[in-house]
PDB file of N, CA and C in Angstrom:
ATOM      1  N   UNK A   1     -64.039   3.476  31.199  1.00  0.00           N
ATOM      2  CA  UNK A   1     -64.332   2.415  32.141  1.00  0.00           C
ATOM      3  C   UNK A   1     -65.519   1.623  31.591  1.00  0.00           C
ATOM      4  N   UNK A   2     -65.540   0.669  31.515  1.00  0.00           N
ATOM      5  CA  UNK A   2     -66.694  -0.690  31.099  1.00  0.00           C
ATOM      6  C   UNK A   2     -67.626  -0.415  32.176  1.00  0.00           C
ATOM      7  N   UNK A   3     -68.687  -0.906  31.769  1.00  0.00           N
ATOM      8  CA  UNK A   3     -70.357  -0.933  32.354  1.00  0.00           C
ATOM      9  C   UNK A   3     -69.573  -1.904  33.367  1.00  0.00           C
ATOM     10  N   UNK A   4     -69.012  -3.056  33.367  1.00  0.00           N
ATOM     11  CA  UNK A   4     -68.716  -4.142  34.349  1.00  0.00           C
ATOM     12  C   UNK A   4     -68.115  -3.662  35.306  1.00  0.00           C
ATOM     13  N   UNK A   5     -67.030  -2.435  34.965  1.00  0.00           N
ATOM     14  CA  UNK A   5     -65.925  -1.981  35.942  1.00  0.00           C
ATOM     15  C   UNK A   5     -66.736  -1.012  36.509  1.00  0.00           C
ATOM     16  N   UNK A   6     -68.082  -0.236  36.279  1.00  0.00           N
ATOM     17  CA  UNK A   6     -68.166   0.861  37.016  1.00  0.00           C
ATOM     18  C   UNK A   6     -69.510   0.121  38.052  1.00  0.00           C
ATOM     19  N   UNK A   7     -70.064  -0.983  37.694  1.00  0.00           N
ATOM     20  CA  UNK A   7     -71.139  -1.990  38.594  1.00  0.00           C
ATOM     21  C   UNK A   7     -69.837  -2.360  39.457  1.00  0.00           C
ATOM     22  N   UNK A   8     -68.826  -2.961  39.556  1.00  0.00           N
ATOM     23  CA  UNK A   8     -68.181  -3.355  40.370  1.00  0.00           C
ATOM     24  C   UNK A   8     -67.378  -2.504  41.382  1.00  0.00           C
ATOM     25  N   UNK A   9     -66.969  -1.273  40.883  1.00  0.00           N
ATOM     26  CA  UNK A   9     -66.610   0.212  41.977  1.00  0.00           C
ATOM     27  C   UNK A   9     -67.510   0.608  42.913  1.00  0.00           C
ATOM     28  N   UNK A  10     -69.096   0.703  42.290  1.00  0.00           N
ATOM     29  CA  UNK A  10     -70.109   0.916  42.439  1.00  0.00           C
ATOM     30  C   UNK A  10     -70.524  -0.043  43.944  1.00  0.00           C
ATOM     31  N   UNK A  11     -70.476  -1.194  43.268  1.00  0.00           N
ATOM     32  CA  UNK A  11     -70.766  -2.237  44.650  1.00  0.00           C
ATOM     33  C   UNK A  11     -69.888  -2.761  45.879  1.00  0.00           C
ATOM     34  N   UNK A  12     -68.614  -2.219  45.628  1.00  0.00           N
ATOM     35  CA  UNK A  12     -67.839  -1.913  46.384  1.00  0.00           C
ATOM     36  C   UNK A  12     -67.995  -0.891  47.786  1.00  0.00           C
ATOM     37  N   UNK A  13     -67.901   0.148  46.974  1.00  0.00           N
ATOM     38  CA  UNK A  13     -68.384   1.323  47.487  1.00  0.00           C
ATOM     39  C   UNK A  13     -69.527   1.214  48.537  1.00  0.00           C
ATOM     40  N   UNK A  14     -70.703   0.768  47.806  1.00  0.00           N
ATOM     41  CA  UNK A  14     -71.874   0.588  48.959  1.00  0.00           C
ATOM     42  C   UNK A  14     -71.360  -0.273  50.114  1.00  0.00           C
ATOM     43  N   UNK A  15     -70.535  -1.484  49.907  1.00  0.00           N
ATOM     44  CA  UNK A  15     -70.339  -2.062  51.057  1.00  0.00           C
ATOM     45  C   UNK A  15     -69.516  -1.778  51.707  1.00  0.00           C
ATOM     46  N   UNK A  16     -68.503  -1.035  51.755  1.00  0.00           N
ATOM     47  CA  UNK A  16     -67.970  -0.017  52.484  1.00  0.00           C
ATOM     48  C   UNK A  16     -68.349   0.039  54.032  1.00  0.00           C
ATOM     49  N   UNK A  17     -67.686  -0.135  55.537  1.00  0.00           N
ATOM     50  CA  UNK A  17     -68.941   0.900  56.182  1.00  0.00           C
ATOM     51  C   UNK A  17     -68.328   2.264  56.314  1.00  0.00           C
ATOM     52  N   UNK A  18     -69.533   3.330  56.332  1.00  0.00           N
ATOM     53  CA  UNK A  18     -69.778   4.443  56.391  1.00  0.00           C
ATOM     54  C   UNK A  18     -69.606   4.972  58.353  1.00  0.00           C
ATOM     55  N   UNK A  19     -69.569   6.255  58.517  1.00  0.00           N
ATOM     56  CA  UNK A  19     -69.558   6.725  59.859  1.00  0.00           C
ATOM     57  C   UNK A  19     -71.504   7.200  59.762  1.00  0.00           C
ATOM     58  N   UNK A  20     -71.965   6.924  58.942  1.00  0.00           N
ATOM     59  CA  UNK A  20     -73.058   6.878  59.276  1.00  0.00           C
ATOM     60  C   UNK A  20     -74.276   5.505  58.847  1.00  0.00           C
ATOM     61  N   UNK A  21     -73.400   4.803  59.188  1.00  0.00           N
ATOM     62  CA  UNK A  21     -73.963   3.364  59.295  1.00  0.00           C
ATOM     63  C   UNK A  21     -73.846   2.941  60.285  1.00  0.00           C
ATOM     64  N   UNK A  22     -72.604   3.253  61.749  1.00  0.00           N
ATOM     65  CA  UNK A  22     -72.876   3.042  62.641  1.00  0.00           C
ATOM     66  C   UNK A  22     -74.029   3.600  63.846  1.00  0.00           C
ATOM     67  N   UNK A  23     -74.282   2.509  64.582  1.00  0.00           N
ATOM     68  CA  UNK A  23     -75.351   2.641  65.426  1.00  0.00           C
ATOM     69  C   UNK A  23     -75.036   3.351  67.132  1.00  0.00           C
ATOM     70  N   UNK A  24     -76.546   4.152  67.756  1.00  0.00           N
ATOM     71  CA  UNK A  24     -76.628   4.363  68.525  1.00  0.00           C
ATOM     72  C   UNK A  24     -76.414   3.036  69.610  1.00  0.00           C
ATOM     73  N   UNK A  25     -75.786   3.137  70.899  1.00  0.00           N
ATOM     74  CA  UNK A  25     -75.872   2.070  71.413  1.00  0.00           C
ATOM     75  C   UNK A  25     -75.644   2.661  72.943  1.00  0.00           C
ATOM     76  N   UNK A  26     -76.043   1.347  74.401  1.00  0.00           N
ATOM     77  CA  UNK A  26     -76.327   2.355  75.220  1.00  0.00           C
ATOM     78  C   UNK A  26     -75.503   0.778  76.183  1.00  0.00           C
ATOM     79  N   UNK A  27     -74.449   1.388  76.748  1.00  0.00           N
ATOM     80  CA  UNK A  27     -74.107   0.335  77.928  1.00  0.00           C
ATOM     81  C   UNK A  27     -74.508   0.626  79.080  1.00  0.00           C
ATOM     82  N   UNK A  28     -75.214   0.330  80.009  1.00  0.00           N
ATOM     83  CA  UNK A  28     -74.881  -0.294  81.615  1.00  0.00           C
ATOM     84  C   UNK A  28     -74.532  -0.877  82.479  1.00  0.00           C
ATOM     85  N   UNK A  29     -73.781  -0.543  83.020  1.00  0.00           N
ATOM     86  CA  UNK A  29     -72.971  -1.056  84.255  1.00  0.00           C
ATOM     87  C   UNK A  29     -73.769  -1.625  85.417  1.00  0.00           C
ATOM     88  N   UNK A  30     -73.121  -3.330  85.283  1.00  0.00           N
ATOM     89  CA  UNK A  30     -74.282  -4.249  85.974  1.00  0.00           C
ATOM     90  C   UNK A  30     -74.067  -3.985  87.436  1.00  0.00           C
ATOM     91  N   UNK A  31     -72.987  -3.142  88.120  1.00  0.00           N
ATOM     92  CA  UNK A  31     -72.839  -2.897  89.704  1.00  0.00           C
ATOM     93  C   UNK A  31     -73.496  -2.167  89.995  1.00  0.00           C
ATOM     94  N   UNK A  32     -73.174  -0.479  89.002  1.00  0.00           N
ATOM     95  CA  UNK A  32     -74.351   0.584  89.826  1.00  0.00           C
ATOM     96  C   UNK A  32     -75.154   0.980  88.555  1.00  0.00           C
ATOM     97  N   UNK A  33     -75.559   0.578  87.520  1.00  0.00           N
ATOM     98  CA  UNK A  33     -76.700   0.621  87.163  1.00  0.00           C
ATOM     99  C   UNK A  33     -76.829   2.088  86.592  1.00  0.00           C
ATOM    100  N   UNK A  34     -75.542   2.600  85.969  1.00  0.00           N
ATOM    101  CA  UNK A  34     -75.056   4.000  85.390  1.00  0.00           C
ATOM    102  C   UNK A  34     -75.104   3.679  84.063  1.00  0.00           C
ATOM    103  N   UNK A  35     -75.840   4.322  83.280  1.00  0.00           N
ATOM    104  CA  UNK A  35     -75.792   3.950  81.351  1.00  0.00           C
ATOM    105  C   UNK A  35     -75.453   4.831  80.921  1.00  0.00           C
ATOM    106  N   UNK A  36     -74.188   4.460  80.094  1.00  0.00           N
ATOM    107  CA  UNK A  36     -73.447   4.953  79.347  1.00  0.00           C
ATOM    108  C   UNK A  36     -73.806   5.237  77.398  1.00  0.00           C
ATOM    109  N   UNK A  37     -74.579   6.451  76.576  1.00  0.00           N
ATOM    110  CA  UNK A  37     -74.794   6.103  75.314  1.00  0.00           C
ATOM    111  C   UNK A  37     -74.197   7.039  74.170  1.00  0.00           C
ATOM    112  N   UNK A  38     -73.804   5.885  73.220  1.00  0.00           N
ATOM    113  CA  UNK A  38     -72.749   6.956  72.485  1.00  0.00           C
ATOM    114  C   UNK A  38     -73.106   6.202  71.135  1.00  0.00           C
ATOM    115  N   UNK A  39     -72.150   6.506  69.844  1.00  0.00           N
ATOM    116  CA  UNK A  39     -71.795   5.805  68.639  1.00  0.00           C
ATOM    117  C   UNK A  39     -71.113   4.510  69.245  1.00  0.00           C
ATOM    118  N   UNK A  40     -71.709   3.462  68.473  1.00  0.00           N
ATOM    119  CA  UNK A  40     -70.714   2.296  68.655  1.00  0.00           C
ATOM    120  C   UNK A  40     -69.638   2.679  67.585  1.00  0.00           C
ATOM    121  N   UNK A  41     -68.062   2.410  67.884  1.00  0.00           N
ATOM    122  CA  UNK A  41     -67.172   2.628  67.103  1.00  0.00           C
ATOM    123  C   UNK A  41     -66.335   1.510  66.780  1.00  0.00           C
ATOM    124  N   UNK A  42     -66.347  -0.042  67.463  1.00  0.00           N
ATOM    125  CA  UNK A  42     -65.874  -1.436  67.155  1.00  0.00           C
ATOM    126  C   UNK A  42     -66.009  -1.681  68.882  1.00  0.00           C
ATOM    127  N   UNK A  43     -64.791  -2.864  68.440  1.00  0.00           N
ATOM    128  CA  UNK A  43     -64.933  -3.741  69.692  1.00  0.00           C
ATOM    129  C   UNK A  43     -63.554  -4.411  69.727  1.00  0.00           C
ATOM    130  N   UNK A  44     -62.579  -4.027  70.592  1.00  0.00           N
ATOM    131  CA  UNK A  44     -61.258  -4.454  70.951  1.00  0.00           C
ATOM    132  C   UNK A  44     -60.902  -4.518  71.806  1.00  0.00           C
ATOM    133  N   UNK A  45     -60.094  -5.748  71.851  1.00  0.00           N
ATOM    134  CA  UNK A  45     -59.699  -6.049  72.995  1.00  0.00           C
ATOM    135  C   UNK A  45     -60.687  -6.776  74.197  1.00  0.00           C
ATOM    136  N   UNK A  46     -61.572  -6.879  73.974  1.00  0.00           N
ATOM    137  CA  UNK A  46     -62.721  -7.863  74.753  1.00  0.00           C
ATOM    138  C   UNK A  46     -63.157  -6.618  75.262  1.00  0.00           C
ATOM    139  N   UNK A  47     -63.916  -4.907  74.808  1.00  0.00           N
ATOM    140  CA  UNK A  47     -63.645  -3.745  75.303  1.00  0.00           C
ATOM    141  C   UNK A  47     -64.624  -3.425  74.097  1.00  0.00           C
ATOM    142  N   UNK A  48     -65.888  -2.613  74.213  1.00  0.00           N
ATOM    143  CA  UNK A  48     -66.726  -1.914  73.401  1.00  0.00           C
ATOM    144  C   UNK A  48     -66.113  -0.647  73.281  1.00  0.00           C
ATOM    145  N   UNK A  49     -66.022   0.165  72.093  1.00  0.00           N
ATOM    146  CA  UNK A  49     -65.654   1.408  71.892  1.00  0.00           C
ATOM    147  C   UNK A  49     -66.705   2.232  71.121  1.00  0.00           C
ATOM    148  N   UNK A  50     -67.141   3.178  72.324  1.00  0.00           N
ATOM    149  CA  UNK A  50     -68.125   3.967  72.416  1.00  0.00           C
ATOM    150  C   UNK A  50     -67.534   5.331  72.104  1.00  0.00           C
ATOM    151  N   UNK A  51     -68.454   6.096  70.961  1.00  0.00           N
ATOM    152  CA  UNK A  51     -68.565   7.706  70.930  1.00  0.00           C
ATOM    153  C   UNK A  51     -69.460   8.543  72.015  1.00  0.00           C
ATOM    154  N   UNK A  52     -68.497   9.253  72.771  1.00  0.00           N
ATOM    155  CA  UNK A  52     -69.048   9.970  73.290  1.00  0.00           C
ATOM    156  C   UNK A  52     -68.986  11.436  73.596  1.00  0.00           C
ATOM    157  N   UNK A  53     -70.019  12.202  74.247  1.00  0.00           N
ATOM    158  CA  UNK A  53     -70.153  13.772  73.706  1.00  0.00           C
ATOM    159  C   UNK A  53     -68.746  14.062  74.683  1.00  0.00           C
ATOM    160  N   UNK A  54     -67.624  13.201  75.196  1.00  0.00           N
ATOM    161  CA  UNK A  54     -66.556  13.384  76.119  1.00  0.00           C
ATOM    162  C   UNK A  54     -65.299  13.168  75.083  1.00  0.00           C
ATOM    163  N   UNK A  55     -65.920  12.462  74.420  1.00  0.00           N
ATOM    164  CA  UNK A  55     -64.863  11.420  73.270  1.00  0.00           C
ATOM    165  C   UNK A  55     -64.940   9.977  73.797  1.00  0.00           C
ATOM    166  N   UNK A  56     -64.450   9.793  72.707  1.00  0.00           N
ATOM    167  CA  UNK A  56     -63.976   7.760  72.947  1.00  0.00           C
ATOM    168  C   UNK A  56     -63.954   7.142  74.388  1.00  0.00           C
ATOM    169  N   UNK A  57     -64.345   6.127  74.263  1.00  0.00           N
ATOM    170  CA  UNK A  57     -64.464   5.489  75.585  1.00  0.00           C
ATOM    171  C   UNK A  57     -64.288   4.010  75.217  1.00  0.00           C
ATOM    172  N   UNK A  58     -63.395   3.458  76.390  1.00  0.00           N
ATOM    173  CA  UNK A  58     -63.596   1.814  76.187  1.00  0.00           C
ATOM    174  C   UNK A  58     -63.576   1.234  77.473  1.00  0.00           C
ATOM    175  N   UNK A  59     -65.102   0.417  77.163  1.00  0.00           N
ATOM    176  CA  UNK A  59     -65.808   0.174  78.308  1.00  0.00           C
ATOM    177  C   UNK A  59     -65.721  -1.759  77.921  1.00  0.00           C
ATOM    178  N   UNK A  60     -64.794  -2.279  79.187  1.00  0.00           N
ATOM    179  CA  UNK A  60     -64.967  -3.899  78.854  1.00  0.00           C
ATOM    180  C   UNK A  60     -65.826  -4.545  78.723  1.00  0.00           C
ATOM    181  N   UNK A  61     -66.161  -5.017  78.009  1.00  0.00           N
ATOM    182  CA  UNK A  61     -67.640  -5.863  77.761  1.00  0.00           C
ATOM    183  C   UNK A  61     -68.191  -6.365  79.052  1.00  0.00           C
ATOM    184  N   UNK A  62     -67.234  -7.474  79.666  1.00  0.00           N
ATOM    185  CA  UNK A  62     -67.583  -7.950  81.078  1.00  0.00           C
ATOM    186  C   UNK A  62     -67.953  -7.111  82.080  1.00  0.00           C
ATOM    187  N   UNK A  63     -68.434  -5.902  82.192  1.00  0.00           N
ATOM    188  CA  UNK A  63     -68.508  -4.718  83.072  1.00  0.00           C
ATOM    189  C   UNK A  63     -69.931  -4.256  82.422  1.00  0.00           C
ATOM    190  N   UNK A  64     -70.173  -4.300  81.933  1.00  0.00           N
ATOM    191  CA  UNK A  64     -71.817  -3.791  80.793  1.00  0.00           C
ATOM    192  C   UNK A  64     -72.407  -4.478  80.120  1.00  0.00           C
ATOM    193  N   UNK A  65     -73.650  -3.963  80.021  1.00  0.00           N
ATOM    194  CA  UNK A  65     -74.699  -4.778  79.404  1.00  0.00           C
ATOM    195  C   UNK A  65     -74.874  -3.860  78.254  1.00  0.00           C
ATOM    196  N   UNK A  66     -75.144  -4.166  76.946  1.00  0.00           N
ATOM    197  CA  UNK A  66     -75.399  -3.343  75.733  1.00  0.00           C
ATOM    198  C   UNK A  66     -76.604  -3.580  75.370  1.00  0.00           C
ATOM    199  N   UNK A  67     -77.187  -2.550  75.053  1.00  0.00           N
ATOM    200  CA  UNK A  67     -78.805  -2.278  74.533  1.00  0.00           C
ATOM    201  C   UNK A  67     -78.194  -1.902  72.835  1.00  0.00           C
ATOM    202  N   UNK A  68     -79.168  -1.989  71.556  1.00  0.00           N
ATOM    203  CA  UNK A  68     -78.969  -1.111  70.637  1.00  0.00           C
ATOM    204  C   UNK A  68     -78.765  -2.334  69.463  1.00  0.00           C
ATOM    205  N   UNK A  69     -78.920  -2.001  68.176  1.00  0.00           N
ATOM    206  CA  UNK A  69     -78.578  -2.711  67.289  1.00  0.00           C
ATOM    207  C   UNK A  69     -77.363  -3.098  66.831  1.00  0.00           C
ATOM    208  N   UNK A  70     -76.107  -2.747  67.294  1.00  0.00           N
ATOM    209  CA  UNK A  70     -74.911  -2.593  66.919  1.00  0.00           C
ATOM    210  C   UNK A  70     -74.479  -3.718  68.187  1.00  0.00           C
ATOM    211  N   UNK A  71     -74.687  -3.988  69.053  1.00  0.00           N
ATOM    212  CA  UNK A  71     -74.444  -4.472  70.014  1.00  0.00           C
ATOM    213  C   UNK A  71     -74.318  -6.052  69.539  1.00  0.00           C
ATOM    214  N   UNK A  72     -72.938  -6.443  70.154  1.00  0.00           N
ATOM    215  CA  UNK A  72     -72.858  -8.097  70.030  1.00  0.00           C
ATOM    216  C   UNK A  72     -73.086  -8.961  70.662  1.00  0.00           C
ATOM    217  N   UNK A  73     -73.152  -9.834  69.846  1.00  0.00           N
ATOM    218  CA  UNK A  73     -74.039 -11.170  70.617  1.00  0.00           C
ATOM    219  C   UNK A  73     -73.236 -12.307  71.098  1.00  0.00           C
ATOM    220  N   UNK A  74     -72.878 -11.991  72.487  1.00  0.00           N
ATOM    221  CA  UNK A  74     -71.944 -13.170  72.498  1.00  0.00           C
ATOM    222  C   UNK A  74     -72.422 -14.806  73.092  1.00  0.00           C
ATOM    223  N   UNK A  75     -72.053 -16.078  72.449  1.00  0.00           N
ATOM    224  CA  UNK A  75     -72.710 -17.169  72.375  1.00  0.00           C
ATOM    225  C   UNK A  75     -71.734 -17.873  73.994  1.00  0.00           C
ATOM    226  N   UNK A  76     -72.740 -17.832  74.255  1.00  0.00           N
ATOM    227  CA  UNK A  76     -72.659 -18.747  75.672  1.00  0.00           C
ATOM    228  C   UNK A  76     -73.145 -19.999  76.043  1.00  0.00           C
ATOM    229  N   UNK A  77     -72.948 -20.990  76.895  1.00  0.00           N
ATOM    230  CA  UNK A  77     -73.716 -22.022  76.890  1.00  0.00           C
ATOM    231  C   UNK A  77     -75.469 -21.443  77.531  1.00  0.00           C
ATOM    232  N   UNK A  78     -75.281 -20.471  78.268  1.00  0.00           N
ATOM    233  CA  UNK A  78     -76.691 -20.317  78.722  1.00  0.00           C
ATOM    234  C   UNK A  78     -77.810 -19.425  77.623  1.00  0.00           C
ATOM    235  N   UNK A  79     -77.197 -18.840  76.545  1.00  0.00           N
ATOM    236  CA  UNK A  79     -78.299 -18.552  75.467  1.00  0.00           C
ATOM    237  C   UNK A  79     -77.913 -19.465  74.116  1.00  0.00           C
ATOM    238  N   UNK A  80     -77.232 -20.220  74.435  1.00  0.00           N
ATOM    239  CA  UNK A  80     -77.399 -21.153  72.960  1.00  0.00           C
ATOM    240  C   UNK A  80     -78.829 -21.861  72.530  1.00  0.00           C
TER     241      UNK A  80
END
């Protein structure tokens, strides 16, 4: 393998994501104010998918507020 081909496997690789690149993240529920915190695991379906010590969970975005670095930012007219 060439110096070029093994820098390019190489940098591949790092960008990858990993199961330990994802982040802690913590939803609450804007009715009763119950927080929910797990692995963030994506986001489908307009629906956060949370690790939890129960298993998987998918909690609709419109129903929670997300704390945490993994958490998305969605653009609205009132925080533009």
């Amino acid at each position: 393998m060439t110096n070029l081909s093994k820098v390019l496997c190489a940098t591949f690789a790092l960008t990858l994501p990993s199961m330990s690149s994802a982040g802690e993240i913590a939803l609450t529920f804007e009715t009763n104010g119950v927080t929910i915190s797990g692995e963030f695991a994506g986001f489908q379906d307009d629906a956060y998918i949370l690790i939890t010590t129960a298993g998987p969970l998918h909690v609709p975005a419109n129903l929670a507020t997300c704390e945490g670095d993994d958490c998305l930012v969605v653009f609205t007219a009132e925080n533009n």
